[in-house]
N, C-alpha and C. Protein backbone atom coordinates (compact mmCIF):
# COMPACT_ATOMS: atom_id res chain seq x y z
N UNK A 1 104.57 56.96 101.65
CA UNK A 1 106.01 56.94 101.49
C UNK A 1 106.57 55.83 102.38
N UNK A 2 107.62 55.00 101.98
CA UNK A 2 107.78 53.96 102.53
C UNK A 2 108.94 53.99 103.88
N UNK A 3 109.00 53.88 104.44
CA UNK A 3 110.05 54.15 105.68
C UNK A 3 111.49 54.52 105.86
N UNK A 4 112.09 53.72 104.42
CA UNK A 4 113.35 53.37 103.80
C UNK A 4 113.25 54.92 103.28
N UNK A 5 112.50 55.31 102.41
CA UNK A 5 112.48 56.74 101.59
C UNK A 5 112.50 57.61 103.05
N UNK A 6 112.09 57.80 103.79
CA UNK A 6 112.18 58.93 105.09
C UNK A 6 113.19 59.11 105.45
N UNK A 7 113.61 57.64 105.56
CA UNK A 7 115.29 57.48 106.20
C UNK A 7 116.18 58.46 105.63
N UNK A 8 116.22 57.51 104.20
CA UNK A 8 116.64 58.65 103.25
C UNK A 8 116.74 59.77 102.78
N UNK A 9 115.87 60.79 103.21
CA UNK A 9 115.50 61.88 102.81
C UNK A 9 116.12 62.58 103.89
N UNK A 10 116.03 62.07 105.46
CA UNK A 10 116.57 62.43 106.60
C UNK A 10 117.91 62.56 106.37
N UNK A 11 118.45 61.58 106.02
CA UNK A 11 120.15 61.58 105.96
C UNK A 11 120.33 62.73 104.62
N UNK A 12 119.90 62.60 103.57
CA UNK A 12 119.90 63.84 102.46
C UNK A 12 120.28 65.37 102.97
N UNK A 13 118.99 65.30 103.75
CA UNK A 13 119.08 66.88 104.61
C UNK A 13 120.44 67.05 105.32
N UNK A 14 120.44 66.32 106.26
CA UNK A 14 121.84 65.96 107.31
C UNK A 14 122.99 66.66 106.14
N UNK A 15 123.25 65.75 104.89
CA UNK A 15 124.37 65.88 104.10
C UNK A 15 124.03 67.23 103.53
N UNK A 16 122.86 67.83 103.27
CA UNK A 16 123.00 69.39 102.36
C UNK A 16 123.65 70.04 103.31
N UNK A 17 122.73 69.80 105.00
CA UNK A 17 123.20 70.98 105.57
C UNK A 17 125.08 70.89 106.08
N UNK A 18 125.46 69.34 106.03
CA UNK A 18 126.68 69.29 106.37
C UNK A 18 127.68 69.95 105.27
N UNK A 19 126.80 70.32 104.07
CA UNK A 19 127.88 70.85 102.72
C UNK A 19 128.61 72.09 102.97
N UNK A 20 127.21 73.08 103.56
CA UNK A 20 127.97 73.83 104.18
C UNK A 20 129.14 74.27 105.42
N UNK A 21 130.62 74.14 104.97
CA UNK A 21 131.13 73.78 106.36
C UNK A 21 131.82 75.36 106.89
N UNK A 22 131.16 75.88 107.06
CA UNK A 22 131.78 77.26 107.11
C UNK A 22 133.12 77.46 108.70
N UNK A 23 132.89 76.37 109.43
CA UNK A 23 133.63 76.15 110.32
C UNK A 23 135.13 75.78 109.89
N UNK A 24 135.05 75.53 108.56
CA UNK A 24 136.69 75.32 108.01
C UNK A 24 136.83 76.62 107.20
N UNK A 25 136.42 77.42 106.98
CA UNK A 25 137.00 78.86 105.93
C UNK A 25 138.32 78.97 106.92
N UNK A 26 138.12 79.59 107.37
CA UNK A 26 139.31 80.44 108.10
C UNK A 26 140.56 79.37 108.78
N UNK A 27 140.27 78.22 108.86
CA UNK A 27 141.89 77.47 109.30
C UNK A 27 143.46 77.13 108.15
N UNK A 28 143.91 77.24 108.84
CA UNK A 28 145.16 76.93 107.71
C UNK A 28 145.81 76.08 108.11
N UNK A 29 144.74 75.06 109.09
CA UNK A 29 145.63 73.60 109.25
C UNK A 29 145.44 72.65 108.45
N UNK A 30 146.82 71.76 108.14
CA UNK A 30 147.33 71.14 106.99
C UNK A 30 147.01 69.69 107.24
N UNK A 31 146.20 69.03 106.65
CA UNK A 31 145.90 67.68 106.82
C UNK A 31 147.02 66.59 105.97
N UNK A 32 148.03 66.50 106.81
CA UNK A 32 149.11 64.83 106.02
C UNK A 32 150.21 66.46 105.85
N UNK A 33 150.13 67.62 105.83
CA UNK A 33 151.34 68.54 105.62
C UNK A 33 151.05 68.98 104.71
N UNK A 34 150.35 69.23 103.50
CA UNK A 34 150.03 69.78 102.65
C UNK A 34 148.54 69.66 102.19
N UNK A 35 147.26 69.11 102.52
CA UNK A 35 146.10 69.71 102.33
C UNK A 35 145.36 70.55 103.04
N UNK A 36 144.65 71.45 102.82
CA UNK A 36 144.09 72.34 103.56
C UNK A 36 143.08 71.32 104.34
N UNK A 37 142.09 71.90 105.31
CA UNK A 37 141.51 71.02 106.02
C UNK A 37 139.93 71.19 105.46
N UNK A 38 139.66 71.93 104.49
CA UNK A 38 138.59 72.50 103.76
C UNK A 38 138.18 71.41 102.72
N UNK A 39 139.40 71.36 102.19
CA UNK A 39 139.88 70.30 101.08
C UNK A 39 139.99 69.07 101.58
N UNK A 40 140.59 68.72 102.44
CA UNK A 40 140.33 67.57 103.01
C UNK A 40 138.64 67.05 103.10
N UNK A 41 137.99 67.88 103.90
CA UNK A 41 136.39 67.85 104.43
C UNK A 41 135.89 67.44 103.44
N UNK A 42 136.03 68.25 101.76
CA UNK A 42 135.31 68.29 100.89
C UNK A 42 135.83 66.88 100.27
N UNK A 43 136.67 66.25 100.37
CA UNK A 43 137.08 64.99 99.15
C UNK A 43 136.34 64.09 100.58
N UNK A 44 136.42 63.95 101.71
CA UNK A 44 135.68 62.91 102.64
C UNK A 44 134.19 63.08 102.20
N UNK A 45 133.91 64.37 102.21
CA UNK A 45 132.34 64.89 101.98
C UNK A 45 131.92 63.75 100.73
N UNK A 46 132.62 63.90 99.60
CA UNK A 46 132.38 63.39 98.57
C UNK A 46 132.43 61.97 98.46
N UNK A 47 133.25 61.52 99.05
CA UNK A 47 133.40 60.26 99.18
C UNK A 47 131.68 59.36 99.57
N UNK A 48 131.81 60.64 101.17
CA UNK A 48 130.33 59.77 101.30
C UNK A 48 129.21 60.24 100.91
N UNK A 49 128.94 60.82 100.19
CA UNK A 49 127.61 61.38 99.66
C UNK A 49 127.63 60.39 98.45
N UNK A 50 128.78 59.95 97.78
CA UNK A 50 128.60 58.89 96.56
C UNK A 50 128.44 57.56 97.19
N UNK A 51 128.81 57.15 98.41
CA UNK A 51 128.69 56.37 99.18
C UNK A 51 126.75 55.85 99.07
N UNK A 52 126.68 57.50 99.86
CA UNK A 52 125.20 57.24 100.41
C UNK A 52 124.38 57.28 99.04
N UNK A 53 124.91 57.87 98.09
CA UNK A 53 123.68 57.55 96.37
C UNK A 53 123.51 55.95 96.13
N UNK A 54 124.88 55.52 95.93
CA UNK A 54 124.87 54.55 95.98
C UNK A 54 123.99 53.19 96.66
N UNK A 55 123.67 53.30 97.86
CA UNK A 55 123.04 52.79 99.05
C UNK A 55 121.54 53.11 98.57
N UNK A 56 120.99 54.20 98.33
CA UNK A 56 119.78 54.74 97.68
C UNK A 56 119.27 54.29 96.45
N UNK A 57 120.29 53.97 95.75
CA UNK A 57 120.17 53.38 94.50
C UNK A 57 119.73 51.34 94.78
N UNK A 58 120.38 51.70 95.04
CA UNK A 58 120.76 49.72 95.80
C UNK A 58 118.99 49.85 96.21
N UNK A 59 118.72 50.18 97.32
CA UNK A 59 117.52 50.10 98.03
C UNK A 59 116.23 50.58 97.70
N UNK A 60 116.12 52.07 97.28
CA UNK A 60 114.91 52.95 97.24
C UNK A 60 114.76 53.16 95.54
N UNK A 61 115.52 52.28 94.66
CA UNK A 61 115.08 52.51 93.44
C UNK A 61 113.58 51.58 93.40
N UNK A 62 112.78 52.42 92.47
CA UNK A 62 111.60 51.29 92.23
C UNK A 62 111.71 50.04 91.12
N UNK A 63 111.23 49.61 91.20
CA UNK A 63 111.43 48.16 91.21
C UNK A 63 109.91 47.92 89.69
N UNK A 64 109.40 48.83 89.85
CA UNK A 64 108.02 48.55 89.37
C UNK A 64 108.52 49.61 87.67
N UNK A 65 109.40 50.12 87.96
CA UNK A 65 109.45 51.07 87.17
C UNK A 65 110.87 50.55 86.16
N UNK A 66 111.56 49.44 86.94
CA UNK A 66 112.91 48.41 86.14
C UNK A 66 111.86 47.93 85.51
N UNK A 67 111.40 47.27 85.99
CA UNK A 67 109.80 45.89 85.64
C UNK A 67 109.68 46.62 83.59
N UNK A 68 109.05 48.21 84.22
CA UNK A 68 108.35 48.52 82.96
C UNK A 68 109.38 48.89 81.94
N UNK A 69 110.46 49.07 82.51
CA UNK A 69 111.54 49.11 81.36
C UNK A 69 112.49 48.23 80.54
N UNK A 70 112.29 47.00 81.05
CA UNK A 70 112.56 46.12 80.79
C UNK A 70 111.16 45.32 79.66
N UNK A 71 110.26 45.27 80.37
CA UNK A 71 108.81 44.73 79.04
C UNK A 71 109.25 45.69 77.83
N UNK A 72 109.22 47.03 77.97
CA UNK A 72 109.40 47.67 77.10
C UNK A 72 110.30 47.11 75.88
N UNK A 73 111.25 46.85 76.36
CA UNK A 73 112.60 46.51 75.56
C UNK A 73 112.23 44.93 74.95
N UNK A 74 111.67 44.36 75.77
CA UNK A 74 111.16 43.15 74.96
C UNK A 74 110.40 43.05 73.71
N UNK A 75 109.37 44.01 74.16
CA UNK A 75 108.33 44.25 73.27
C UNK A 75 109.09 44.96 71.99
N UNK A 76 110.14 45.75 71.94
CA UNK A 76 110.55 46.24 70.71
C UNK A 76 111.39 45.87 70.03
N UNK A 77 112.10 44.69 70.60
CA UNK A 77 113.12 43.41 69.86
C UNK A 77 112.59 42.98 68.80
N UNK A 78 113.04 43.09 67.38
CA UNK A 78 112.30 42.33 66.53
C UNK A 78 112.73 40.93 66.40
């Protein structure tokens, strides 16, 4: 496994276990005056977890496996 994939997998975990935020159930403080702070967490949450796919995609996609999908498509062009 290549170093980049560990990394990755490390930060993965980090983000499952950060999904759970049970430290915001119970507040009813208002982020800007009207979002909950739950709701808040969860649209930042999201932000960077598409962030970090993104970054994963960019880097730890294989390369060998574009390669074969691409011949493919050549080969069936008439």
């Amino acid at each position: 496994m290549k170093k980049i994939s560990v990394v990755f997998l490390v930060i993965f975990v980090v983000l499952a276990a950060l999904h759970q935020d049970a430290w915001n159930w119970s507040s009813s403080y208002l982020i800007f005056g009207f979002m909950p702070v739950g709701l808040a967490y969860h649209a930042l949450y999201s932000l960077t977890a598409a962030l970090f796919w993104g970054i994963v995609i960019k880097f730890a996609w294989p390369e060998d496996l574009e390669q074969w999908a691409e011949e493919g498509e050549k080969n069936s062009t008439p």
